[in-house]
ModelCIF file with pLDDT and N, C-alpha, C, O atoms, coordinates in Angstrom:
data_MODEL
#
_entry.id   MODEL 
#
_entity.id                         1 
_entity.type                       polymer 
_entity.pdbx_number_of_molecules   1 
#
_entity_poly.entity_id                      1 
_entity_poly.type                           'polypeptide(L)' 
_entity_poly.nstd_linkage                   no 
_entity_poly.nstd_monomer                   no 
_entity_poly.pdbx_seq_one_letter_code       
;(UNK)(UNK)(UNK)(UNK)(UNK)(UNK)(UNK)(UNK)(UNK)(UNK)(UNK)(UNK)(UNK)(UNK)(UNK)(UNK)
(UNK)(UNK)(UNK)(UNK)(UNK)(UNK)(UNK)(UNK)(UNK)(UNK)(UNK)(UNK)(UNK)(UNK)(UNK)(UNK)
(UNK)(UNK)(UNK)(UNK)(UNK)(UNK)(UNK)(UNK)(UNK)(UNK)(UNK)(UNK)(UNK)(UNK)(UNK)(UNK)
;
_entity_poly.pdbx_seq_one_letter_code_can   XXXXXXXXXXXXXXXXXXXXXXXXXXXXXXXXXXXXXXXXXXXXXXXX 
_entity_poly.pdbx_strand_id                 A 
#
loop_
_entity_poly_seq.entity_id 
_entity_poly_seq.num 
_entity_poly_seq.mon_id 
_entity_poly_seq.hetero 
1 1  UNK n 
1 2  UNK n 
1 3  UNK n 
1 4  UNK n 
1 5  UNK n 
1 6  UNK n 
1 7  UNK n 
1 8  UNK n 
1 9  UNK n 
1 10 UNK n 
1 11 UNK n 
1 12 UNK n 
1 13 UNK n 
1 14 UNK n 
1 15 UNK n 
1 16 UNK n 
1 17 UNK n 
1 18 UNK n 
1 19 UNK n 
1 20 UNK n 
1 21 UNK n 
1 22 UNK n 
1 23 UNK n 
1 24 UNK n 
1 25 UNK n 
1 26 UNK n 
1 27 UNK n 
1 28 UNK n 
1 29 UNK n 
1 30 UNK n 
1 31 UNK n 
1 32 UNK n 
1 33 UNK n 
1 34 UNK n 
1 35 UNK n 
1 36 UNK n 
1 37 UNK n 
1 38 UNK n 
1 39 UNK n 
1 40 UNK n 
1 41 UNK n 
1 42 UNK n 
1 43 UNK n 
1 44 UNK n 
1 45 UNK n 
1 46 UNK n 
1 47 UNK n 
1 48 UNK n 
#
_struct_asym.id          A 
_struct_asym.entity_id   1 
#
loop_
_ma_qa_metric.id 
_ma_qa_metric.mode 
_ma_qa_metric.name 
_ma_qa_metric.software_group_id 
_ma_qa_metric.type 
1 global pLDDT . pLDDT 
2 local  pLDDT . pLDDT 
#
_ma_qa_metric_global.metric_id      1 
_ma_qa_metric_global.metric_value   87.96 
_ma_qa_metric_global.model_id       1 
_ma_qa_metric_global.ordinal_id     1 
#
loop_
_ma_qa_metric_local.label_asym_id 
_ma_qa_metric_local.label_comp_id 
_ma_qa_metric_local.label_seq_id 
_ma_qa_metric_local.metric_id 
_ma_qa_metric_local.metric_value 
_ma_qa_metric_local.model_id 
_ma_qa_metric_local.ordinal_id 
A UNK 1  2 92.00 1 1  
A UNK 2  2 94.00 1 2  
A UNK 3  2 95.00 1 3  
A UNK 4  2 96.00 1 4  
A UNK 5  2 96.00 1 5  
A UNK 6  2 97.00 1 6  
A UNK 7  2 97.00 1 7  
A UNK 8  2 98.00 1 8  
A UNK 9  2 97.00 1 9  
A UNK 10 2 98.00 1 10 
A UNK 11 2 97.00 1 11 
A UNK 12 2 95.00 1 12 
A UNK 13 2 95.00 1 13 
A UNK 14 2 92.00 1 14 
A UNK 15 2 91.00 1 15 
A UNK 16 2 94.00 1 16 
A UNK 17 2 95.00 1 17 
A UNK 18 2 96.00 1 18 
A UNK 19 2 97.00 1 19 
A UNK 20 2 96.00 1 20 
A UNK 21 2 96.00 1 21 
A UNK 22 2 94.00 1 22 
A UNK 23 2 94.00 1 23 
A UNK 24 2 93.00 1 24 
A UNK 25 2 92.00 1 25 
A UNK 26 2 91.00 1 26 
A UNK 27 2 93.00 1 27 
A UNK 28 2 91.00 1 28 
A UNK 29 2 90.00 1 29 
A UNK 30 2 88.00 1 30 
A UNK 31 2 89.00 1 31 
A UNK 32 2 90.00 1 32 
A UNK 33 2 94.00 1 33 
A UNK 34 2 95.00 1 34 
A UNK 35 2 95.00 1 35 
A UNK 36 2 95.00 1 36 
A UNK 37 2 94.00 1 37 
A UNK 38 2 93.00 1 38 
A UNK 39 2 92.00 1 39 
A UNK 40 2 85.00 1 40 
A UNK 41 2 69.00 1 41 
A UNK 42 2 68.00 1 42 
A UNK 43 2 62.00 1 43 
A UNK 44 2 59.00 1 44 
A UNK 45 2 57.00 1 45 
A UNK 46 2 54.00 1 46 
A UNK 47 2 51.00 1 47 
A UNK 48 2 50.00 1 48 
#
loop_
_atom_site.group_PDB 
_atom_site.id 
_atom_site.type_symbol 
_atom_site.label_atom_id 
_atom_site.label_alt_id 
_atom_site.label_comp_id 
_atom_site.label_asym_id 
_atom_site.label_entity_id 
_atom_site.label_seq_id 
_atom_site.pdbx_PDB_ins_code 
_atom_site.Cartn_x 
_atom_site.Cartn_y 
_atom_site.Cartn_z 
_atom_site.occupancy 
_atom_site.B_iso_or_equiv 
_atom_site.pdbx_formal_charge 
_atom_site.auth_seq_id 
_atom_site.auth_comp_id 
_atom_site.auth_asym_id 
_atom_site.auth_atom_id 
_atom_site.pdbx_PDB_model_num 
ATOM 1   N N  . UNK A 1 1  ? -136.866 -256.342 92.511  1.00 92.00 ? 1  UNK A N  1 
ATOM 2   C CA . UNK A 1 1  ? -137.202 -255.045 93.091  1.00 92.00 ? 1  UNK A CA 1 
ATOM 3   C C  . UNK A 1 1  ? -136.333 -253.968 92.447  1.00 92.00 ? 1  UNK A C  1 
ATOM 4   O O  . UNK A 1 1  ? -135.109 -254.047 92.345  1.00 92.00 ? 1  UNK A O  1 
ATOM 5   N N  . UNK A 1 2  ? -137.043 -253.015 92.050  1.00 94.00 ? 2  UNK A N  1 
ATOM 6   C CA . UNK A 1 2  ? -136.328 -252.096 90.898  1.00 94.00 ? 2  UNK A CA 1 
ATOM 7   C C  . UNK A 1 2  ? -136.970 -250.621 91.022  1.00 94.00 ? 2  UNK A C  1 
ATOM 8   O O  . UNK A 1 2  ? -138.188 -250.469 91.106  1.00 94.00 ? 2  UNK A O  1 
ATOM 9   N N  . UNK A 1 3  ? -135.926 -249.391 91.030  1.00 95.00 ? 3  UNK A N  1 
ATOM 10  C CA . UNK A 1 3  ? -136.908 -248.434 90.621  1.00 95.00 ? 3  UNK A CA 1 
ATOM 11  C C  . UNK A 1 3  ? -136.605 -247.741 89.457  1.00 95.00 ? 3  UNK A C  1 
ATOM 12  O O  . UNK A 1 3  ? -135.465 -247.561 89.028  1.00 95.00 ? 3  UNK A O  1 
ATOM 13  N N  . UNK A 1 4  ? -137.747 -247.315 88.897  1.00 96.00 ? 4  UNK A N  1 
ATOM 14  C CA . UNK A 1 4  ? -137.878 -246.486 87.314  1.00 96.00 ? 4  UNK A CA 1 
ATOM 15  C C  . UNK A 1 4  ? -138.208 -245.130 87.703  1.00 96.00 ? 4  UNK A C  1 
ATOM 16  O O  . UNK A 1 4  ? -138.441 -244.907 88.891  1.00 96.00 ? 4  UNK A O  1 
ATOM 17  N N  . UNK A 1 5  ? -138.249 -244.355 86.994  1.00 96.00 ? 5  UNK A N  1 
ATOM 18  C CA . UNK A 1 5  ? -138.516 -242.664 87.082  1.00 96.00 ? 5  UNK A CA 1 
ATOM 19  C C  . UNK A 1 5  ? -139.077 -242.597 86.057  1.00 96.00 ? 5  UNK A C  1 
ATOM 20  O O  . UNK A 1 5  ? -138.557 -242.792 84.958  1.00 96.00 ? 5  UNK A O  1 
ATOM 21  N N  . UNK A 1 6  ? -140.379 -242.271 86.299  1.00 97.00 ? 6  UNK A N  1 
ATOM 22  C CA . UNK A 1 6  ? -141.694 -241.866 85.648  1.00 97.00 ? 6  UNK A CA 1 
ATOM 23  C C  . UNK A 1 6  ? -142.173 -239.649 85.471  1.00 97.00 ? 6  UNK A C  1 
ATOM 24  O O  . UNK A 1 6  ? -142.178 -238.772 86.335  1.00 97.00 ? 6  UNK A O  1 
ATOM 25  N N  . UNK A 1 7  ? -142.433 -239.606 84.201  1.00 97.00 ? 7  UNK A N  1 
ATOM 26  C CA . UNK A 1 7  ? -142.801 -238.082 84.305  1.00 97.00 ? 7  UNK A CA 1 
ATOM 27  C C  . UNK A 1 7  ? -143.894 -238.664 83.815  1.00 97.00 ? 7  UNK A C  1 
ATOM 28  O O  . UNK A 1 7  ? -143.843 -239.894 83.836  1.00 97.00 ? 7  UNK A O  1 
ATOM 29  N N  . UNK A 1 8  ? -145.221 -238.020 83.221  1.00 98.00 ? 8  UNK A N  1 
ATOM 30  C CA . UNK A 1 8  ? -146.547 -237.610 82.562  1.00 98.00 ? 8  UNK A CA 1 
ATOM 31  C C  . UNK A 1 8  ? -146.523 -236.287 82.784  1.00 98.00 ? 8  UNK A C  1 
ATOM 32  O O  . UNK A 1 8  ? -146.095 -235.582 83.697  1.00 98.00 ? 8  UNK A O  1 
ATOM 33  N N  . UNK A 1 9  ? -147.155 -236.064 81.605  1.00 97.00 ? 9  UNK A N  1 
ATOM 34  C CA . UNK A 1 9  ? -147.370 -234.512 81.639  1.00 97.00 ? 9  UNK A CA 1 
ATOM 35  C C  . UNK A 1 9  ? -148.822 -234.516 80.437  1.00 97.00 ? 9  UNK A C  1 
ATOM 36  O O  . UNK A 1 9  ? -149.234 -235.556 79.924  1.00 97.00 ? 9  UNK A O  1 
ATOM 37  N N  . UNK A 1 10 ? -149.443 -233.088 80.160  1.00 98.00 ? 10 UNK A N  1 
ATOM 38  C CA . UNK A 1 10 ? -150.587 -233.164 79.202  1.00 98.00 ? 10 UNK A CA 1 
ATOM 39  C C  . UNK A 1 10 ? -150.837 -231.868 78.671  1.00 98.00 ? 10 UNK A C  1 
ATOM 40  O O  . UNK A 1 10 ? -151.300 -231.067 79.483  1.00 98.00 ? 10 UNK A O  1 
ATOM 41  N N  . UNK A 1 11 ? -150.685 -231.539 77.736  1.00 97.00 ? 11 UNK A N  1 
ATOM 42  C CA . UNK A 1 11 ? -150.872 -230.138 76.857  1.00 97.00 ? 11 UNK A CA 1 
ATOM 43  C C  . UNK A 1 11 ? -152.307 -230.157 76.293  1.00 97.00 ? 11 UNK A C  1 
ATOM 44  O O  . UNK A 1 11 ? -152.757 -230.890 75.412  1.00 97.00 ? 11 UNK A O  1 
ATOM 45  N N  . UNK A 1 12 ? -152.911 -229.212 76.979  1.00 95.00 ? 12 UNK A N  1 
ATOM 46  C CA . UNK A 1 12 ? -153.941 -228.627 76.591  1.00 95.00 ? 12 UNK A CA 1 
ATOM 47  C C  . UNK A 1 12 ? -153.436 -227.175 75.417  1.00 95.00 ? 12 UNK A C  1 
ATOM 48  O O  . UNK A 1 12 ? -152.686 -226.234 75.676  1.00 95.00 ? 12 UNK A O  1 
ATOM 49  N N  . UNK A 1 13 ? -154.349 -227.549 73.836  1.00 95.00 ? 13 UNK A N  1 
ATOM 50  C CA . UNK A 1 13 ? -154.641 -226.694 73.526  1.00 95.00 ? 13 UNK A CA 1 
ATOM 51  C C  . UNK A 1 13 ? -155.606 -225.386 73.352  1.00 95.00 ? 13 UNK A C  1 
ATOM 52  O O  . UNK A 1 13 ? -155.225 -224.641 72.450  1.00 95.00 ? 13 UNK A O  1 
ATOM 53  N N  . UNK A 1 14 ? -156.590 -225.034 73.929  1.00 92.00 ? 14 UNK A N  1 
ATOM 54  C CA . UNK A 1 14 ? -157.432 -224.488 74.039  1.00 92.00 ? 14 UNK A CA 1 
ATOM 55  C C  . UNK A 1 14 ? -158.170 -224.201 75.137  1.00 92.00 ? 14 UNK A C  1 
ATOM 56  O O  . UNK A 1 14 ? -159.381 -224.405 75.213  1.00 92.00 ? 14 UNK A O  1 
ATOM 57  N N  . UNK A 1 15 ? -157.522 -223.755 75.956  1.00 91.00 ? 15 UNK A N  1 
ATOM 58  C CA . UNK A 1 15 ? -156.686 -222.735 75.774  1.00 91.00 ? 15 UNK A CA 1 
ATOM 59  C C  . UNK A 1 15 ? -155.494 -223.512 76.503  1.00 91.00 ? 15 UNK A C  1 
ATOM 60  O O  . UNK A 1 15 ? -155.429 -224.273 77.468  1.00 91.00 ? 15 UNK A O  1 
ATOM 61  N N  . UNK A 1 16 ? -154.739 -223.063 75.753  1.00 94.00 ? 16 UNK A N  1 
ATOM 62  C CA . UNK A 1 16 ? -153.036 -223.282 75.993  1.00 94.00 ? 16 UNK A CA 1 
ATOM 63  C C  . UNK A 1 16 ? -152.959 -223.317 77.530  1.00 94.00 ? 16 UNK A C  1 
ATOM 64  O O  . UNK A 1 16 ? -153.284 -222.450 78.342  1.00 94.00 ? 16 UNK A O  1 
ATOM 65  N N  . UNK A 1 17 ? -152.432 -224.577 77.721  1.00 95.00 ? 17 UNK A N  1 
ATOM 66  C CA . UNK A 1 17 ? -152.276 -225.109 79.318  1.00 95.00 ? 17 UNK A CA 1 
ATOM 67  C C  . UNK A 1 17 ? -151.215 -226.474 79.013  1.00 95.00 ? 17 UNK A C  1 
ATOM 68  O O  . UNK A 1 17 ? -151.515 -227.431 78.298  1.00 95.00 ? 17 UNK A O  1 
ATOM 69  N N  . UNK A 1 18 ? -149.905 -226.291 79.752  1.00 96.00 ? 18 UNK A N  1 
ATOM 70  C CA . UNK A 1 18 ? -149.621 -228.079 80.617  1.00 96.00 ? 18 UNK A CA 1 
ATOM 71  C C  . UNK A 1 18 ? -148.777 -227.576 81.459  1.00 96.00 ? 18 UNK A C  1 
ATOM 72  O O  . UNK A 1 18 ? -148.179 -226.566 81.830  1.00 96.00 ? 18 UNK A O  1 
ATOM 73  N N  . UNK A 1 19 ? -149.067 -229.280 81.698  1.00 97.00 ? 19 UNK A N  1 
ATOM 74  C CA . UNK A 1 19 ? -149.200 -229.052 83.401  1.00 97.00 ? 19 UNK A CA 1 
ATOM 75  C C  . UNK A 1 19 ? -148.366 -231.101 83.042  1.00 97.00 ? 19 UNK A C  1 
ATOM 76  O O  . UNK A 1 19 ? -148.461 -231.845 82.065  1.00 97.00 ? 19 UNK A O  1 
ATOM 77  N N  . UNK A 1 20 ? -147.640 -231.261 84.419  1.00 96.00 ? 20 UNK A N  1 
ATOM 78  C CA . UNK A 1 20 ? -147.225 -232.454 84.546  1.00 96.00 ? 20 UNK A CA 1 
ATOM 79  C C  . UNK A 1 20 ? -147.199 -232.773 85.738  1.00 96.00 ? 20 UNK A C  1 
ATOM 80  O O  . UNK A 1 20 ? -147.412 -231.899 86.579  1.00 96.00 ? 20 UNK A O  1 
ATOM 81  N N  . UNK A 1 21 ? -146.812 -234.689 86.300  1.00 96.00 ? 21 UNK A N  1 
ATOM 82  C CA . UNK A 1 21 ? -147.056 -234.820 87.488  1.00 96.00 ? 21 UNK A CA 1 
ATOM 83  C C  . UNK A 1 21 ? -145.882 -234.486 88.778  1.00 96.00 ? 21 UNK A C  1 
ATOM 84  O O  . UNK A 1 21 ? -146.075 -234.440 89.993  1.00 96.00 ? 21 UNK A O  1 
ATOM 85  N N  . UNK A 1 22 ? -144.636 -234.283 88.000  1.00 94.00 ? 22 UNK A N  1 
ATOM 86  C CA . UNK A 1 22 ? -144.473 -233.653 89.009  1.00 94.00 ? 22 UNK A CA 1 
ATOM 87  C C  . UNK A 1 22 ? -143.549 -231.753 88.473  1.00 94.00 ? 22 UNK A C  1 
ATOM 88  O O  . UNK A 1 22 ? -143.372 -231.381 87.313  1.00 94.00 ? 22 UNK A O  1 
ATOM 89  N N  . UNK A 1 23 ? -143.230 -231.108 89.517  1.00 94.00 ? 23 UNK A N  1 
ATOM 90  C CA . UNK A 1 23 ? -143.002 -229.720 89.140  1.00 94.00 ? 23 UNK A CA 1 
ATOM 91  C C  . UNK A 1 23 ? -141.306 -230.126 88.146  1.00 94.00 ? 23 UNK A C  1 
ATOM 92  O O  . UNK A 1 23 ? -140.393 -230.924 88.356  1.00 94.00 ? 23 UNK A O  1 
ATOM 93  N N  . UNK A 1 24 ? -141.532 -229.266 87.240  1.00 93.00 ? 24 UNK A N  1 
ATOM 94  C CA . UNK A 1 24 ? -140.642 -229.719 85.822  1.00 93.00 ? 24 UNK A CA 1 
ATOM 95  C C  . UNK A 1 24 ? -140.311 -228.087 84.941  1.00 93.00 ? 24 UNK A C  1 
ATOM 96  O O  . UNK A 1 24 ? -141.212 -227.352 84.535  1.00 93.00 ? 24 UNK A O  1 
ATOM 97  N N  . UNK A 1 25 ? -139.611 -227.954 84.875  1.00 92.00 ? 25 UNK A N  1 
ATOM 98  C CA . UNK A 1 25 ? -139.101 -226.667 83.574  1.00 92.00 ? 25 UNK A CA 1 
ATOM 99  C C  . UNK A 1 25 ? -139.153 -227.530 82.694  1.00 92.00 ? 25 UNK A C  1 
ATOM 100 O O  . UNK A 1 25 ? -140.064 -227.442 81.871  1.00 92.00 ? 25 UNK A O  1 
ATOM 101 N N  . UNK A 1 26 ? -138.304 -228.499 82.612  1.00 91.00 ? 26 UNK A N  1 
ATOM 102 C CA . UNK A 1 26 ? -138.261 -229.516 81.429  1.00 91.00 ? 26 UNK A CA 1 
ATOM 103 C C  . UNK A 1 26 ? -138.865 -231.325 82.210  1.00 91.00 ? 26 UNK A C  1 
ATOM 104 O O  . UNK A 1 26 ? -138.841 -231.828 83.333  1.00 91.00 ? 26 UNK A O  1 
ATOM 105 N N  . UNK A 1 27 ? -139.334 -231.749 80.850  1.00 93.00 ? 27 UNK A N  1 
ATOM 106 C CA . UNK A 1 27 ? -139.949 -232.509 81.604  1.00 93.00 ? 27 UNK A CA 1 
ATOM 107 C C  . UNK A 1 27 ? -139.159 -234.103 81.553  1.00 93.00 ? 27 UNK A C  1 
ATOM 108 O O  . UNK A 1 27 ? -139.360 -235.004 82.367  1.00 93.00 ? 27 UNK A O  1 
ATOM 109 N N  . UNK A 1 28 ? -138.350 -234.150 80.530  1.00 91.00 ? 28 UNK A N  1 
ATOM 110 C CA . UNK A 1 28 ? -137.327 -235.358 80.191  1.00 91.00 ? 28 UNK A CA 1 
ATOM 111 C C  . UNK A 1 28 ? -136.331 -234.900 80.744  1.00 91.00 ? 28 UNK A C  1 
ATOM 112 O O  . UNK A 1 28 ? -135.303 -235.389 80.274  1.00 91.00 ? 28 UNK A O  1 
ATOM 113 N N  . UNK A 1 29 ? -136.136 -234.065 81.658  1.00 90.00 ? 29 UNK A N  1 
ATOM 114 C CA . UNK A 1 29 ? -134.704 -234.121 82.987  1.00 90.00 ? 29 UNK A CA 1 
ATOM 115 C C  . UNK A 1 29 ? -135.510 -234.847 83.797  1.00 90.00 ? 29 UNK A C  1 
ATOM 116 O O  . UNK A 1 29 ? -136.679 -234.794 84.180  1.00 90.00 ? 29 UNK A O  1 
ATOM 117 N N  . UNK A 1 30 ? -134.260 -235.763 84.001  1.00 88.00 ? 30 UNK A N  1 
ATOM 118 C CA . UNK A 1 30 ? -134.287 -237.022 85.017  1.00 88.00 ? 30 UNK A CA 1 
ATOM 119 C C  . UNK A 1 30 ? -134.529 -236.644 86.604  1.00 88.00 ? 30 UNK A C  1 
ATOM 120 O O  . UNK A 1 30 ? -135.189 -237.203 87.481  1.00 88.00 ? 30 UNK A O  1 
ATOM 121 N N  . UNK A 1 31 ? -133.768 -235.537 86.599  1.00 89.00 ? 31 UNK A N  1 
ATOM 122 C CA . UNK A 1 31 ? -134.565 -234.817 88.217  1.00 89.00 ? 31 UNK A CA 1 
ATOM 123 C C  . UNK A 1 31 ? -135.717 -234.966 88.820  1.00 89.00 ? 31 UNK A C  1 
ATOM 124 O O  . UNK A 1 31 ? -136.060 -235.432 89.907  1.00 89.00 ? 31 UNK A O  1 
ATOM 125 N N  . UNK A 1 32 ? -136.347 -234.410 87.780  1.00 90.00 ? 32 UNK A N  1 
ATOM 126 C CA . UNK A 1 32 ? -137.584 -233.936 87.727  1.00 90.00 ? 32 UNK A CA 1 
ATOM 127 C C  . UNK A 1 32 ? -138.693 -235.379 87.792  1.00 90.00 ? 32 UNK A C  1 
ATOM 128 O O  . UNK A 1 32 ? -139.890 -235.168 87.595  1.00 90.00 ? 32 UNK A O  1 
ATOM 129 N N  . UNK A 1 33 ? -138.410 -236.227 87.959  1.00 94.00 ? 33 UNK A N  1 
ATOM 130 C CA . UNK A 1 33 ? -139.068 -237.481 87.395  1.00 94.00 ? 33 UNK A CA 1 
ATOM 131 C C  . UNK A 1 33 ? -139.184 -238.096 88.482  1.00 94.00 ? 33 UNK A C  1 
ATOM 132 O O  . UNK A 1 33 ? -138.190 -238.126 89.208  1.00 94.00 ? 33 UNK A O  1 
ATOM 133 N N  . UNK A 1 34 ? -140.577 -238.851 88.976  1.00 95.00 ? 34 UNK A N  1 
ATOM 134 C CA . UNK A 1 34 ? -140.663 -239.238 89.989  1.00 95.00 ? 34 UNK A CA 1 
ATOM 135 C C  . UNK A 1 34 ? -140.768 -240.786 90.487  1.00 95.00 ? 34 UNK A C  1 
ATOM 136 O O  . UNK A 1 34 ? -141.446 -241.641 89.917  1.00 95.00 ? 34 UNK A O  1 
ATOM 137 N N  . UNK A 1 35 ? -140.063 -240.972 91.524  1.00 95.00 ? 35 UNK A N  1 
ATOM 138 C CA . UNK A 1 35 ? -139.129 -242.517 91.396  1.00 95.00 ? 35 UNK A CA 1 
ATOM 139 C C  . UNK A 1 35 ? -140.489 -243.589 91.609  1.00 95.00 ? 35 UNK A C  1 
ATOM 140 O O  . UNK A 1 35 ? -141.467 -243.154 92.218  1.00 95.00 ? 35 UNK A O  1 
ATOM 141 N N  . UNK A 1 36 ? -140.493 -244.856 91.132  1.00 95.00 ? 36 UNK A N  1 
ATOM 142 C CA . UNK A 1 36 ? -141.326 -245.775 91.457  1.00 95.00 ? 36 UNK A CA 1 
ATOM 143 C C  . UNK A 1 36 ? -140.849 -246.862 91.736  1.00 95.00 ? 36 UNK A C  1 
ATOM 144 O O  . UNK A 1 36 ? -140.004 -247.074 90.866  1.00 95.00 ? 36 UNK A O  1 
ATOM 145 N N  . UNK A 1 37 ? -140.882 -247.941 92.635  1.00 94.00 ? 37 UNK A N  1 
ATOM 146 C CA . UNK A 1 37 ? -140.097 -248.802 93.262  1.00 94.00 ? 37 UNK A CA 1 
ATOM 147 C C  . UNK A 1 37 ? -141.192 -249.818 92.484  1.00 94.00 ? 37 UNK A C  1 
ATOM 148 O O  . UNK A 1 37 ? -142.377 -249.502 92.587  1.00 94.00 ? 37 UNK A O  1 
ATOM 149 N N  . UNK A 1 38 ? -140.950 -250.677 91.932  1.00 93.00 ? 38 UNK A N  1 
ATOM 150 C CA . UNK A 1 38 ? -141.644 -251.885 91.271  1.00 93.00 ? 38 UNK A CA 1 
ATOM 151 C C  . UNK A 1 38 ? -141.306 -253.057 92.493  1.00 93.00 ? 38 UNK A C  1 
ATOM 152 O O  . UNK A 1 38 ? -140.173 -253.025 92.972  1.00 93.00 ? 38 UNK A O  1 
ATOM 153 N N  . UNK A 1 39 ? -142.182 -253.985 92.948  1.00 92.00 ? 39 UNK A N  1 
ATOM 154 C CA . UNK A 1 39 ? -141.610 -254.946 93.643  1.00 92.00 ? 39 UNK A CA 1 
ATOM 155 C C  . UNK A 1 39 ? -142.522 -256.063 93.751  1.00 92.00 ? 39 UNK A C  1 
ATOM 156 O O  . UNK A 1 39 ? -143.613 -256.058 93.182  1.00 92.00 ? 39 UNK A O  1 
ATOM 157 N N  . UNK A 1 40 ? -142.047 -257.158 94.567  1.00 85.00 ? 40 UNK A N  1 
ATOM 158 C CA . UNK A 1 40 ? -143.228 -258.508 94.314  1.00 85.00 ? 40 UNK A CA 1 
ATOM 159 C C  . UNK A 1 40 ? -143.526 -258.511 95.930  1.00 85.00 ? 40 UNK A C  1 
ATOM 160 O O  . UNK A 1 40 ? -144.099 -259.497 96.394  1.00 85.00 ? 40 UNK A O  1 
ATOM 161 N N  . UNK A 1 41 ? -143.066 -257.186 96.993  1.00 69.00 ? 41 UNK A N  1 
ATOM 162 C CA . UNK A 1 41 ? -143.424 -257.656 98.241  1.00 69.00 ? 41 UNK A CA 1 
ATOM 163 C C  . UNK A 1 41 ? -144.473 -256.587 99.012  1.00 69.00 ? 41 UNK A C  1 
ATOM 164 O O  . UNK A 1 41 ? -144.838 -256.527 100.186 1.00 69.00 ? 41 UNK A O  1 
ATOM 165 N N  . UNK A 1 42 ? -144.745 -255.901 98.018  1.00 68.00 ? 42 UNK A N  1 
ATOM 166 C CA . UNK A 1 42 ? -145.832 -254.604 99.059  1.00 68.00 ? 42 UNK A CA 1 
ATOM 167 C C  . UNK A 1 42 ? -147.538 -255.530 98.890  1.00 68.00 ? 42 UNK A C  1 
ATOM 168 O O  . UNK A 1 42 ? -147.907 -256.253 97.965  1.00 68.00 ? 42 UNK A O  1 
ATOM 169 N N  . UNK A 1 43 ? -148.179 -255.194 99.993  1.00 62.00 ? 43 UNK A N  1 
ATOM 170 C CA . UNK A 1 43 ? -149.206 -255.240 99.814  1.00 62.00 ? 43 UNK A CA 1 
ATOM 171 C C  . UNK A 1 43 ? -150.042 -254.294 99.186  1.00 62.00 ? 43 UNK A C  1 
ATOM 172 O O  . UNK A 1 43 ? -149.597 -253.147 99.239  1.00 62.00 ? 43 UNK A O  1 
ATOM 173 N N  . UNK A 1 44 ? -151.541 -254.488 98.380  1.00 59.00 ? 44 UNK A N  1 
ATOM 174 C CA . UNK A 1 44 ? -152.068 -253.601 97.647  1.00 59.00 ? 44 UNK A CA 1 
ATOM 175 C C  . UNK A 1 44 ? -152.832 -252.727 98.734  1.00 59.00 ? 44 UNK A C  1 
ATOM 176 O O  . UNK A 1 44 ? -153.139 -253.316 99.771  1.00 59.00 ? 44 UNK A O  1 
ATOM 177 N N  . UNK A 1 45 ? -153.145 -251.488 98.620  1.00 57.00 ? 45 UNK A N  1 
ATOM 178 C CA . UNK A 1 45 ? -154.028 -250.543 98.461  1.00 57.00 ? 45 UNK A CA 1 
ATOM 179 C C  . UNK A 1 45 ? -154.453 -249.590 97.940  1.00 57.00 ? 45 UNK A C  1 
ATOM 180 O O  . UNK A 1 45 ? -153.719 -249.042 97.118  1.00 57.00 ? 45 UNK A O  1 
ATOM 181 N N  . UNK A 1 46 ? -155.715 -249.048 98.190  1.00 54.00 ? 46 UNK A N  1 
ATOM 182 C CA . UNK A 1 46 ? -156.059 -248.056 97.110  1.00 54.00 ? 46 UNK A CA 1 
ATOM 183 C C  . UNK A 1 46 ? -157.089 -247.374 97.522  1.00 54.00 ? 46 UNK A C  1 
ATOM 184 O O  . UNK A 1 46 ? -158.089 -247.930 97.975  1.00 54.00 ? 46 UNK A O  1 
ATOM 185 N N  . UNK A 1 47 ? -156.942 -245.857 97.395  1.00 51.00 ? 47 UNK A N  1 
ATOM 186 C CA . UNK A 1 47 ? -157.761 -244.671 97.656  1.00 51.00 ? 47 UNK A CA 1 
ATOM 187 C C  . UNK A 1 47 ? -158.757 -244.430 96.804  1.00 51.00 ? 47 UNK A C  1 
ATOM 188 O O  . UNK A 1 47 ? -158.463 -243.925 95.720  1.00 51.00 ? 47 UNK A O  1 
ATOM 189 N N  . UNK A 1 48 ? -160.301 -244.773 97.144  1.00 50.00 ? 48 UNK A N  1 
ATOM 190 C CA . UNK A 1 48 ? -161.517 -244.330 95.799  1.00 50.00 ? 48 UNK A CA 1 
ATOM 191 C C  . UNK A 1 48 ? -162.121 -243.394 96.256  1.00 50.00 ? 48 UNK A C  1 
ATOM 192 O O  . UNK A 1 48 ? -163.014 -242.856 95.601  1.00 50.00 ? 48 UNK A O  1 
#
């Protein structure tokens, strides 16, 4: 059981747009990065 800190982000050129998942000035500060707990004990679900 472990957690990692995850950013994504996506640059649109045309017209000039990004945007990331979470709110960021910079997007490789570790702050800014949002935590994910990896583990072998949650049960699954999922929103469609």
């Amino acid at each position: 059981d472990e957690t990692w800190h995850l950013q994504f982000a996506r640059s649109w050129q045309n017209p000039v747009e990004q945007c990331s998942y979470n709110v960021a000035a910079v997007f490789a500060e570790p702050g800014n990065m949002n935590p994910v707990l990896f583990t072998k004990k949650t049960p699954s679900a999922a929103f469609t």
